[in-house]
PDB file of N, CA and C in Angstrom:
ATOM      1  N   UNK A   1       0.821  -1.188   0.000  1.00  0.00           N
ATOM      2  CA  UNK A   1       0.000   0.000   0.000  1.00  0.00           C
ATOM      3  C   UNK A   1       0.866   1.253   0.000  1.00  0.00           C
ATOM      4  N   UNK A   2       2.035   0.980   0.769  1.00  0.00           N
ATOM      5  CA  UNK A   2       2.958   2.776   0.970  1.00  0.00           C
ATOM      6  C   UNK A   2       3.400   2.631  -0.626  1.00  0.00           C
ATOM      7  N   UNK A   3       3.722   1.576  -1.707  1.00  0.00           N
ATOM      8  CA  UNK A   3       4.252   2.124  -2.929  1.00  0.00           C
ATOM      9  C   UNK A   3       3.322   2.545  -3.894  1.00  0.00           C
ATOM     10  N   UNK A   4       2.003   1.968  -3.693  1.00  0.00           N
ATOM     11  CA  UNK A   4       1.130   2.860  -4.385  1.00  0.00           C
ATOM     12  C   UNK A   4       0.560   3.921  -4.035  1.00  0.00           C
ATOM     13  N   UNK A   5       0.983   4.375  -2.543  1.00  0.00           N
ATOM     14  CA  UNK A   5       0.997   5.894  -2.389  1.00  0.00           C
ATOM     15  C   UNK A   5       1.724   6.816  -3.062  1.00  0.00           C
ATOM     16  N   UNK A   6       2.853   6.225  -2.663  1.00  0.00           N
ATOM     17  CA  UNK A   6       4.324   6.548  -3.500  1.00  0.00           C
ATOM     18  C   UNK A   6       4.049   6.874  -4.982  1.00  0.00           C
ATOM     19  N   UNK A   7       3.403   6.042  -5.115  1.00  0.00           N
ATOM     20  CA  UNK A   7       3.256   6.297  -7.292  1.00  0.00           C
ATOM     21  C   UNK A   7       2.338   7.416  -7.521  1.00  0.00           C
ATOM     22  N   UNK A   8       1.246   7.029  -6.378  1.00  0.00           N
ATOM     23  CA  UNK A   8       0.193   8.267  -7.250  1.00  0.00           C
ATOM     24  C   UNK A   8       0.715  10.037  -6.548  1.00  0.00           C
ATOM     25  N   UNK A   9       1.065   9.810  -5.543  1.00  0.00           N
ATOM     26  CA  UNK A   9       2.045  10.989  -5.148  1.00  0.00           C
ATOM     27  C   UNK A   9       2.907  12.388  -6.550  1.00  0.00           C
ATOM     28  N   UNK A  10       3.717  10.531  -7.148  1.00  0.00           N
ATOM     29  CA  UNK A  10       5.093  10.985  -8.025  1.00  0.00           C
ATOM     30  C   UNK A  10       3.729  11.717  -9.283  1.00  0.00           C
ATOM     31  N   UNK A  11       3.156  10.867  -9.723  1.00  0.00           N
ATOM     32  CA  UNK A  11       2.209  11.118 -10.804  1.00  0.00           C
ATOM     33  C   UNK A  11       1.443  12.196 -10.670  1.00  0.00           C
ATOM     34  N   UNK A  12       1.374  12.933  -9.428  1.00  0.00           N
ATOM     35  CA  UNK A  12       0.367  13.626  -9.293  1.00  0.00           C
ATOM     36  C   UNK A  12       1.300  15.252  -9.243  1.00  0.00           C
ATOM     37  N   UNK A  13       2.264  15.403  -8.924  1.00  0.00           N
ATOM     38  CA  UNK A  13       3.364  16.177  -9.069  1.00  0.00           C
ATOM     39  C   UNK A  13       4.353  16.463 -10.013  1.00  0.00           C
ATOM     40  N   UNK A  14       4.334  15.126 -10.853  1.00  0.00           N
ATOM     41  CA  UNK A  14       4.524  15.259 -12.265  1.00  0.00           C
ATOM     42  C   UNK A  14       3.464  15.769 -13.485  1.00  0.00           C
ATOM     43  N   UNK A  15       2.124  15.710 -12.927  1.00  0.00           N
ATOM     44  CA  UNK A  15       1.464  16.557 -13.354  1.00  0.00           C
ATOM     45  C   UNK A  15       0.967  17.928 -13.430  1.00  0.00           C
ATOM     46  N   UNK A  16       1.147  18.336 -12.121  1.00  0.00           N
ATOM     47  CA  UNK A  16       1.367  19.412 -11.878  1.00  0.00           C
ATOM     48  C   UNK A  16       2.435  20.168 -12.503  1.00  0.00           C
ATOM     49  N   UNK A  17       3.616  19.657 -12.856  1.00  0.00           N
ATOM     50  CA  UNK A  17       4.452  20.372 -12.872  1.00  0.00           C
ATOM     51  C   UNK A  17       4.900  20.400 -14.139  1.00  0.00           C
ATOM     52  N   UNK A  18       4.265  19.283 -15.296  1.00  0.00           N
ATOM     53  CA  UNK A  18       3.572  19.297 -16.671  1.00  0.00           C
ATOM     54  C   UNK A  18       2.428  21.125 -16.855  1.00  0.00           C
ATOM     55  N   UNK A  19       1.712  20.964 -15.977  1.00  0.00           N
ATOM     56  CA  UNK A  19       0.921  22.025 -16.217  1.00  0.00           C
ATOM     57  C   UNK A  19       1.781  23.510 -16.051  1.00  0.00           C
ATOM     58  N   UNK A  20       2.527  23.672 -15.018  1.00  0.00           N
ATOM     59  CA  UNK A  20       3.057  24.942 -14.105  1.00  0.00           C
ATOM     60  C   UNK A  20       3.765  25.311 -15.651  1.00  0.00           C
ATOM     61  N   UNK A  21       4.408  24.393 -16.255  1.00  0.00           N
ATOM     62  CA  UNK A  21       5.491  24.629 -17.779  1.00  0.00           C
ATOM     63  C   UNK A  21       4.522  25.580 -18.505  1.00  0.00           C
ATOM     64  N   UNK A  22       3.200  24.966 -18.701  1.00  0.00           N
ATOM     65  CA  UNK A  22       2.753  25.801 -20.324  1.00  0.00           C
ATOM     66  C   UNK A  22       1.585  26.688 -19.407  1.00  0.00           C
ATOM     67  N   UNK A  23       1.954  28.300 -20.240  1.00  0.00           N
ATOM     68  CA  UNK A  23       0.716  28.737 -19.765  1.00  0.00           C
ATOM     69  C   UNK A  23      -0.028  29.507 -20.933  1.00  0.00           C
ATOM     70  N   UNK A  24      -1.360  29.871 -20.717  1.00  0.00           N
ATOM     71  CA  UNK A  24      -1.906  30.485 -22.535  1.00  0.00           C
ATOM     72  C   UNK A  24      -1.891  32.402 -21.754  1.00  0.00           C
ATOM     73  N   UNK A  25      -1.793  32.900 -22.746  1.00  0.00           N
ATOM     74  CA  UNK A  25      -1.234  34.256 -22.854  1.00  0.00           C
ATOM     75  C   UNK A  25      -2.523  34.617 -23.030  1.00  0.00           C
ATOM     76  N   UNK A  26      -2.927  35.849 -22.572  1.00  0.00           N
ATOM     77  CA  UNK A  26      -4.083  36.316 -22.900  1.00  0.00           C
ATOM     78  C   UNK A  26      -4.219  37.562 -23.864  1.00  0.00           C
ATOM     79  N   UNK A  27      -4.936  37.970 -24.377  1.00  0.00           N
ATOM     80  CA  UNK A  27      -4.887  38.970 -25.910  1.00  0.00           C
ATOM     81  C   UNK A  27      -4.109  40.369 -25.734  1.00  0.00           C
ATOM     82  N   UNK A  28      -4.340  40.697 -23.838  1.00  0.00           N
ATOM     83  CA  UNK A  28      -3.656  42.085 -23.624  1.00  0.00           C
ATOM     84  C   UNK A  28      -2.385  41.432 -23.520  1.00  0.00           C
ATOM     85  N   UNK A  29      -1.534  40.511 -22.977  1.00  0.00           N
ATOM     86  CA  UNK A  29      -0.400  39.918 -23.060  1.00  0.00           C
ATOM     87  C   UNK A  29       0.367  39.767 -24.240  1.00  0.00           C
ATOM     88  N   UNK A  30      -0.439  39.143 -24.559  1.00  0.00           N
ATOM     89  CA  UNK A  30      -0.257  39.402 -26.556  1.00  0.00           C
ATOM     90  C   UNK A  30      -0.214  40.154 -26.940  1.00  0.00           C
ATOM     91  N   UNK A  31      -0.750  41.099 -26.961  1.00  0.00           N
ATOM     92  CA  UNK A  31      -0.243  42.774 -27.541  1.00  0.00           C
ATOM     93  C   UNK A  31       0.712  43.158 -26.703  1.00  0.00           C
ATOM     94  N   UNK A  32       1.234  43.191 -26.087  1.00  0.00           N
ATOM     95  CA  UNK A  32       2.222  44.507 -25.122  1.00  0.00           C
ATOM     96  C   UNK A  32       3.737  43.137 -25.660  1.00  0.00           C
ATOM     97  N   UNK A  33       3.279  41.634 -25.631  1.00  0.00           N
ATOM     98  CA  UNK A  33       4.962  41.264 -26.208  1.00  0.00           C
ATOM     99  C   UNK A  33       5.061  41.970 -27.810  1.00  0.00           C
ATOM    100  N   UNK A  34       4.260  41.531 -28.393  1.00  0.00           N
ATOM    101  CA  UNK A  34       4.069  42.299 -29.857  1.00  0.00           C
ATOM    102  C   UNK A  34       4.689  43.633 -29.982  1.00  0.00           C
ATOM    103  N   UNK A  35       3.960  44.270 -29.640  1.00  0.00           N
ATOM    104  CA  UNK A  35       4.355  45.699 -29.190  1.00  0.00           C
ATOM    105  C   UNK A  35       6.005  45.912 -28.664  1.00  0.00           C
ATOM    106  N   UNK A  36       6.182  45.348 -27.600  1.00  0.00           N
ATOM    107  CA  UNK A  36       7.525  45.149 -27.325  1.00  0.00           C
ATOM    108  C   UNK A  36       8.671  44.809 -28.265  1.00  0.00           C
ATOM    109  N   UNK A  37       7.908  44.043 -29.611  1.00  0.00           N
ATOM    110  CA  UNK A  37       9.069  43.465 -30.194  1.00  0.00           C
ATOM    111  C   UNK A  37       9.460  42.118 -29.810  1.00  0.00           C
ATOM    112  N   UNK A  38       8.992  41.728 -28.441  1.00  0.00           N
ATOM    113  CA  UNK A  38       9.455  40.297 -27.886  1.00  0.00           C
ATOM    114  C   UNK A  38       8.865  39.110 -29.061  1.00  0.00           C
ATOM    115  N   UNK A  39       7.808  39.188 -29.506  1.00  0.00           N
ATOM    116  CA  UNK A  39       7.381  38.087 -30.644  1.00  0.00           C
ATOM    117  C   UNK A  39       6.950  38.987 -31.709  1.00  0.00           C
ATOM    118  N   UNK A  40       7.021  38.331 -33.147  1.00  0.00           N
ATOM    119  CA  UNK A  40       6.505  38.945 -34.501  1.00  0.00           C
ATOM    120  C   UNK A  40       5.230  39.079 -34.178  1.00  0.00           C
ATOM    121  N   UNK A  41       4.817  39.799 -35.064  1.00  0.00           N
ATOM    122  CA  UNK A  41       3.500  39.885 -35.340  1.00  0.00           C
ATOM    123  C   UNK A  41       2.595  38.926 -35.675  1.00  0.00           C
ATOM    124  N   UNK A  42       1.546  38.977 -35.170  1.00  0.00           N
ATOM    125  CA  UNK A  42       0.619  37.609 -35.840  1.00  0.00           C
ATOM    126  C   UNK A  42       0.283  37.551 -37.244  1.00  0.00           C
ATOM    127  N   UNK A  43       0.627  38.691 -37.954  1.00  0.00           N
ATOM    128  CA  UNK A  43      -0.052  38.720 -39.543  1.00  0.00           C
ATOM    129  C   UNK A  43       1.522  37.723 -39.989  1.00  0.00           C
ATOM    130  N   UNK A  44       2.313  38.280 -39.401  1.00  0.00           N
ATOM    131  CA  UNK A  44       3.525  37.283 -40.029  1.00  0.00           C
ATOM    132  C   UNK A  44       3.446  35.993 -39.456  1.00  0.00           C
ATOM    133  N   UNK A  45       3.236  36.102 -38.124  1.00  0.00           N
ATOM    134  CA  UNK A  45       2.754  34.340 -37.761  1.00  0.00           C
ATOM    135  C   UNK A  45       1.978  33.660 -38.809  1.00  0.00           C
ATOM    136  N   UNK A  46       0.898  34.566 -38.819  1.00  0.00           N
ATOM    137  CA  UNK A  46       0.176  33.788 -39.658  1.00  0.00           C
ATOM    138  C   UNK A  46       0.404  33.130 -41.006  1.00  0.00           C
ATOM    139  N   UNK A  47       1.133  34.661 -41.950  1.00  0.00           N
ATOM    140  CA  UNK A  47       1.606  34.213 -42.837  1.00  0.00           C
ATOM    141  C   UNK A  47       2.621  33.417 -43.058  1.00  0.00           C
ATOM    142  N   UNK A  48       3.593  32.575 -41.934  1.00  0.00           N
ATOM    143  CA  UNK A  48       4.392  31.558 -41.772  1.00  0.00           C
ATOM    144  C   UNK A  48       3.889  30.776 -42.163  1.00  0.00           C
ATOM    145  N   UNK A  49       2.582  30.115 -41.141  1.00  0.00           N
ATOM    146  CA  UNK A  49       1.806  29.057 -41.394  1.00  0.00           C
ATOM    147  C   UNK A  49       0.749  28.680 -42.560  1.00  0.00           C
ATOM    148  N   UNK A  50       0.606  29.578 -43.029  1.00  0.00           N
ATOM    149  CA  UNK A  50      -0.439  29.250 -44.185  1.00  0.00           C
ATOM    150  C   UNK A  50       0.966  29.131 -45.357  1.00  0.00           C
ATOM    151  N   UNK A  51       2.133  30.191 -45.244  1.00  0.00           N
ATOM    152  CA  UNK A  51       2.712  29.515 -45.950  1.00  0.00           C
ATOM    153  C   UNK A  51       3.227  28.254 -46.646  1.00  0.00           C
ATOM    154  N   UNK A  52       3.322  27.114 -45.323  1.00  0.00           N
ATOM    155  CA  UNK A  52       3.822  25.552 -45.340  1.00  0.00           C
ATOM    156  C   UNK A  52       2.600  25.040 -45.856  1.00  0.00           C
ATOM    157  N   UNK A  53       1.060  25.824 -46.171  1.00  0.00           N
ATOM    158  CA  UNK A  53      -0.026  25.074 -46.466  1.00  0.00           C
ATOM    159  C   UNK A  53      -0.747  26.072 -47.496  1.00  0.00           C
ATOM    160  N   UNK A  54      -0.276  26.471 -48.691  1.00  0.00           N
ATOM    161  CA  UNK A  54      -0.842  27.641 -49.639  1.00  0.00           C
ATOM    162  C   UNK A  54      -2.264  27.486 -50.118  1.00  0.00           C
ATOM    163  N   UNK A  55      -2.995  28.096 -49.629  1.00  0.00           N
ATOM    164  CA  UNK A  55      -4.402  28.277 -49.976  1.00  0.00           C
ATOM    165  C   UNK A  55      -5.024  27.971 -48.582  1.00  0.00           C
ATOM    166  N   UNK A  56      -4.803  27.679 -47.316  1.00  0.00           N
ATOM    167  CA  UNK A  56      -5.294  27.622 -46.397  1.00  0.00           C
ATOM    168  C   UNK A  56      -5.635  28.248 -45.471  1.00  0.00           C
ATOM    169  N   UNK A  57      -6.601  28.306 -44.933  1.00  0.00           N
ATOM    170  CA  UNK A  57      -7.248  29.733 -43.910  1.00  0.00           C
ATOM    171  C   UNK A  57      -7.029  29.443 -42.383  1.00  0.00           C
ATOM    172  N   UNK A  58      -6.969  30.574 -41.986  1.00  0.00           N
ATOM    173  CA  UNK A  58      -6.730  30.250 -40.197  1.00  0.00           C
ATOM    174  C   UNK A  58      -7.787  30.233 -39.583  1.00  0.00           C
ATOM    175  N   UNK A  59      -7.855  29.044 -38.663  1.00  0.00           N
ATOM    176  CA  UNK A  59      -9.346  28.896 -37.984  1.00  0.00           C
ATOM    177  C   UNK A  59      -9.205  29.568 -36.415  1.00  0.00           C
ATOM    178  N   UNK A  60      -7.982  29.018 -36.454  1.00  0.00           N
ATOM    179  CA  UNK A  60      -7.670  29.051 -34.858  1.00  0.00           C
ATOM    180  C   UNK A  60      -6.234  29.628 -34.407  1.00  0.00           C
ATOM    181  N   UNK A  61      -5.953  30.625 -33.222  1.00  0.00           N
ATOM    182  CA  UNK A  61      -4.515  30.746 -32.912  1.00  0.00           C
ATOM    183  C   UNK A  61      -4.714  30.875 -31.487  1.00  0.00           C
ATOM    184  N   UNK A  62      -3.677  30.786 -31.074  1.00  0.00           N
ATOM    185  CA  UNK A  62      -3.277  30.385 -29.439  1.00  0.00           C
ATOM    186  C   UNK A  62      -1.784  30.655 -29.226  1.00  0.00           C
ATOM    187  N   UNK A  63      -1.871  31.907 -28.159  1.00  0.00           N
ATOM    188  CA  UNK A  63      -0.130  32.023 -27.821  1.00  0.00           C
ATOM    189  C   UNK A  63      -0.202  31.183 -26.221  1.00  0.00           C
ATOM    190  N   UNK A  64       1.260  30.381 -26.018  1.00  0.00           N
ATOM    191  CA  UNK A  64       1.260  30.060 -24.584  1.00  0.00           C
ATOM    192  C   UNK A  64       3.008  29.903 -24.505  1.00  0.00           C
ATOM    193  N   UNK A  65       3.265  30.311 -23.761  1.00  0.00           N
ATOM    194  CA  UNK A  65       4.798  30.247 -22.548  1.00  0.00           C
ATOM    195  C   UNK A  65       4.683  28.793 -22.496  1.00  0.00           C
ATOM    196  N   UNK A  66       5.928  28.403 -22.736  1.00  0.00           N
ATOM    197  CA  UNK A  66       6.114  27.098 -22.754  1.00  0.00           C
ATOM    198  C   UNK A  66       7.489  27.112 -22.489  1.00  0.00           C
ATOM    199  N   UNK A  67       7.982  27.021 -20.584  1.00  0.00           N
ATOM    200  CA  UNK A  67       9.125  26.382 -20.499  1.00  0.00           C
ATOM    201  C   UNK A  67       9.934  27.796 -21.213  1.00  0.00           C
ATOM    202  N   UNK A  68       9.623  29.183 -20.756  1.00  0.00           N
ATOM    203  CA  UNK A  68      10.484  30.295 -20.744  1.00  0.00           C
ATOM    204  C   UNK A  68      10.482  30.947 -22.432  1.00  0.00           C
ATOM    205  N   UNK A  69       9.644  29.917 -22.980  1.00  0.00           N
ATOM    206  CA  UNK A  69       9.615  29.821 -24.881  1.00  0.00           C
ATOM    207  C   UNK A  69       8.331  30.453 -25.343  1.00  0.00           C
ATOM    208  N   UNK A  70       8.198  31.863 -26.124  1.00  0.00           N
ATOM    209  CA  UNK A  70       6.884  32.095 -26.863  1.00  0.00           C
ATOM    210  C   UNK A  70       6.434  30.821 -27.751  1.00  0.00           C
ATOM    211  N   UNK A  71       4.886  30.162 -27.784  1.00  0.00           N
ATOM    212  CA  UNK A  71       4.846  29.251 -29.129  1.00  0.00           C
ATOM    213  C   UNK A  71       3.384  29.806 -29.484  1.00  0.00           C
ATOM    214  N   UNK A  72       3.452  29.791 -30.360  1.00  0.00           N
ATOM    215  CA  UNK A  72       2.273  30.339 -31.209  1.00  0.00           C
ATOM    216  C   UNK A  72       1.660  29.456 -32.093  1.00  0.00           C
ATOM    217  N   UNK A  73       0.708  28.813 -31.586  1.00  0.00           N
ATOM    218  CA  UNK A  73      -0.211  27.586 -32.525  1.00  0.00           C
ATOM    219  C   UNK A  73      -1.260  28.218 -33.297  1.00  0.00           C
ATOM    220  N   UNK A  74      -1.497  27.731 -34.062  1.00  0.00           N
ATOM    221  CA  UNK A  74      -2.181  27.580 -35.414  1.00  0.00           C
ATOM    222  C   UNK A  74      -3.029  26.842 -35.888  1.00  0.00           C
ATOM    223  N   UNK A  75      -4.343  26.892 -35.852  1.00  0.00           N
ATOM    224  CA  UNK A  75      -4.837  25.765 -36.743  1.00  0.00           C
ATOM    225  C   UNK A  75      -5.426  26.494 -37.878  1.00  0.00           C
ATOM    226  N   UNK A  76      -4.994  25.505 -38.932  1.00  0.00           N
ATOM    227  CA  UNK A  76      -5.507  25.970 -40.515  1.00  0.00           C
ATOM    228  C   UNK A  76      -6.262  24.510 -41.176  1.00  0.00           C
ATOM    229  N   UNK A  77      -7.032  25.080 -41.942  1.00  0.00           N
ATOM    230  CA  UNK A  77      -7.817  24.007 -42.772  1.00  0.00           C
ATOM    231  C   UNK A  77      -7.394  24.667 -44.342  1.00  0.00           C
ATOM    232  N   UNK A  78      -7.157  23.328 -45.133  1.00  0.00           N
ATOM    233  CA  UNK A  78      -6.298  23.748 -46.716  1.00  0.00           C
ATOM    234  C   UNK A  78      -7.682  23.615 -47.794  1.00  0.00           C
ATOM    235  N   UNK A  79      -7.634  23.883 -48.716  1.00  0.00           N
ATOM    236  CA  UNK A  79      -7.912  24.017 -49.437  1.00  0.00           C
ATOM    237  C   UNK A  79      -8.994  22.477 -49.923  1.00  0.00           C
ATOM    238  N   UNK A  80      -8.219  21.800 -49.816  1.00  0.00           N
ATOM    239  CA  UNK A  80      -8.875  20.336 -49.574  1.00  0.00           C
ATOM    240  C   UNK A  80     -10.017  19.836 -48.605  1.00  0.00           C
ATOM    241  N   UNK A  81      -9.612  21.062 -47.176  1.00  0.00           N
ATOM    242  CA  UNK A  81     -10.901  20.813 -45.878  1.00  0.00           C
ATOM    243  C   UNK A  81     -10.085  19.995 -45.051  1.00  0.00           C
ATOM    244  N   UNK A  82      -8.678  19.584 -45.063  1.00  0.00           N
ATOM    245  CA  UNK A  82      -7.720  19.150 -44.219  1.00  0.00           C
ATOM    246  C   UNK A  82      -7.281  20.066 -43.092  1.00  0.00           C
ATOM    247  N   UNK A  83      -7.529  19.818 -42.240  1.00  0.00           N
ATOM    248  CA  UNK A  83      -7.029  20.300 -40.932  1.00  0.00           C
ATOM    249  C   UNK A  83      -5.310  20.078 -40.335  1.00  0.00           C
ATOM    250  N   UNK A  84      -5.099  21.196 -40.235  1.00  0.00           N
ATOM    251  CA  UNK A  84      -3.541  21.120 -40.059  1.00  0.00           C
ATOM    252  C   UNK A  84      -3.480  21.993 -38.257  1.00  0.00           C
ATOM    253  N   UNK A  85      -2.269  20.830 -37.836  1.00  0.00           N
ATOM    254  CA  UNK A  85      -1.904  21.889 -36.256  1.00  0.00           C
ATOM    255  C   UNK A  85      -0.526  22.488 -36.994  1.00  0.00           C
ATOM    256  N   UNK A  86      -0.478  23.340 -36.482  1.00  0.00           N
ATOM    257  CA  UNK A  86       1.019  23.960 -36.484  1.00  0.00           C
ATOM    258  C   UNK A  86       2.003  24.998 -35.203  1.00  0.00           C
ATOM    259  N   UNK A  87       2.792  24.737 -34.730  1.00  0.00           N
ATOM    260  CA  UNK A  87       3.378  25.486 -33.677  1.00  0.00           C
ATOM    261  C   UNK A  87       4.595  26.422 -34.213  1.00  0.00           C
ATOM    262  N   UNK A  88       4.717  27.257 -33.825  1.00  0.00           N
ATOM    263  CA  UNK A  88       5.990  28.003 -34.587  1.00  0.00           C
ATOM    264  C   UNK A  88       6.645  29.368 -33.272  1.00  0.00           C
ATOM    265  N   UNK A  89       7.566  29.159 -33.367  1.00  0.00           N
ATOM    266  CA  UNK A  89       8.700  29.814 -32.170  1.00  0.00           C
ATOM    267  C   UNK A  89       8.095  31.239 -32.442  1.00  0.00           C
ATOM    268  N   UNK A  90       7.312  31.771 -31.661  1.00  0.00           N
ATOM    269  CA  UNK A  90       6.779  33.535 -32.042  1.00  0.00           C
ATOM    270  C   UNK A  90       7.841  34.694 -32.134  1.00  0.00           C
ATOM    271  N   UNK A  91       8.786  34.642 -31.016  1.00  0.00           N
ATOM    272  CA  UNK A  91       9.892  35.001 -31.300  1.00  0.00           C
ATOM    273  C   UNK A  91      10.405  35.512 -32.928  1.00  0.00           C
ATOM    274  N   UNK A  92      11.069  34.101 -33.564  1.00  0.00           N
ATOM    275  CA  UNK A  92      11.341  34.415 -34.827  1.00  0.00           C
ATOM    276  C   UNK A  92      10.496  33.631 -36.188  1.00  0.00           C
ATOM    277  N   UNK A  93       9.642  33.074 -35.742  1.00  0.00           N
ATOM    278  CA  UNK A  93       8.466  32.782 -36.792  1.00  0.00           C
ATOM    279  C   UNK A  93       9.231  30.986 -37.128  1.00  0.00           C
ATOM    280  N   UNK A  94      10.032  30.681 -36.957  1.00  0.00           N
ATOM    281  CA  UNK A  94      10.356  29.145 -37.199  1.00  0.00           C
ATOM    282  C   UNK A  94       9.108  28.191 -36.613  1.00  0.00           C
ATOM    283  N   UNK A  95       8.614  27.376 -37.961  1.00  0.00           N
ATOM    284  CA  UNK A  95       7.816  26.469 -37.627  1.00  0.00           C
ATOM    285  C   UNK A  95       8.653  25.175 -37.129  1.00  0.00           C
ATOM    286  N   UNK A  96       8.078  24.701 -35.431  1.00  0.00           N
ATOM    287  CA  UNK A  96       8.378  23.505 -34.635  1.00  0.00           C
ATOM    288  C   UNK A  96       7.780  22.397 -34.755  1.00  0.00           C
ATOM    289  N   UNK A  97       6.302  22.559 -35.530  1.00  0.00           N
ATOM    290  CA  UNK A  97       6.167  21.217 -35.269  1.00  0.00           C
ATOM    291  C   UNK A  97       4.930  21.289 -36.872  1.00  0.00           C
ATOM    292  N   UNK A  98       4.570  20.705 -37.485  1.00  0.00           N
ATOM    293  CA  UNK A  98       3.457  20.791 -38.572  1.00  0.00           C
ATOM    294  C   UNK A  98       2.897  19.300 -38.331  1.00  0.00           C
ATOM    295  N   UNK A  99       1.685  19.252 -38.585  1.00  0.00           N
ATOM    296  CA  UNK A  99       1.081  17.686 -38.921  1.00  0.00           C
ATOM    297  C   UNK A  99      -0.286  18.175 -38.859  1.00  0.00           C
ATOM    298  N   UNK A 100      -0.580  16.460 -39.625  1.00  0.00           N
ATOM    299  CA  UNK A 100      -2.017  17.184 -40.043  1.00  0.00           C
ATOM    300  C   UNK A 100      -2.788  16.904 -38.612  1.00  0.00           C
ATOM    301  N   UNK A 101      -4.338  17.075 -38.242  1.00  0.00           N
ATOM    302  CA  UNK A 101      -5.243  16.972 -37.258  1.00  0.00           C
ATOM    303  C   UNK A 101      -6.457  15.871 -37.639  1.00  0.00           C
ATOM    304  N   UNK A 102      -6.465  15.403 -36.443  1.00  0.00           N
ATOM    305  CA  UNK A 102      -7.088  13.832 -36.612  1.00  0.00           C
ATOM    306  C   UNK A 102      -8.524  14.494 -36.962  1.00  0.00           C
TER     307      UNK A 102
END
């Protein structure tokens, strides 16, 4: 019984501390880094991401702190009606991660 205390303990603090990493930025946050210069602009975010997917529209964006890191997600649907995630360093617009969405 004390090691399955032990486990759900570790698990439960490893979750926590999964969460404490990412946090979502809120729109006045988002403007004043913008503003600052600390991340590009979202028209260039944007146009990053629709770039890797030409003809595709933005449905969705989301800034969050991740682990001291701006990331700026993306969801776009192409031309086809394919749903794409995309993450990209806001900072300097480098896309981190692309794939399509289940």
């Amino acid at each position: 019984m004390n090691k399955l205390t032990a486990l759900f303990a570790t698990a439960a603090l490893a979750a926590t501390a999964s969460i404490a990493q990412a946090r979502d930025l809120g729109p006045d946050e988002a403007l004043k880094l913008r503003d600052a210069g600390t991340i590009q602009s979202f028209e260039k975010l944007n146009a990053a991401a629709v770039a890797k997917h030409p003809g595709a529209t933005v449905e969705e964006t989301e800034l969050e702190e991740e682990y001291g890191r701006y990331i700026y997600q993306v969801e776009l649907r192409d031309a086809q009606g394919v749903k794409w995630d995309l993450e990209l360093d806001a900072t300097n617009g480098q896309i981190l991660k692309d794939h399509q969405d289940d």
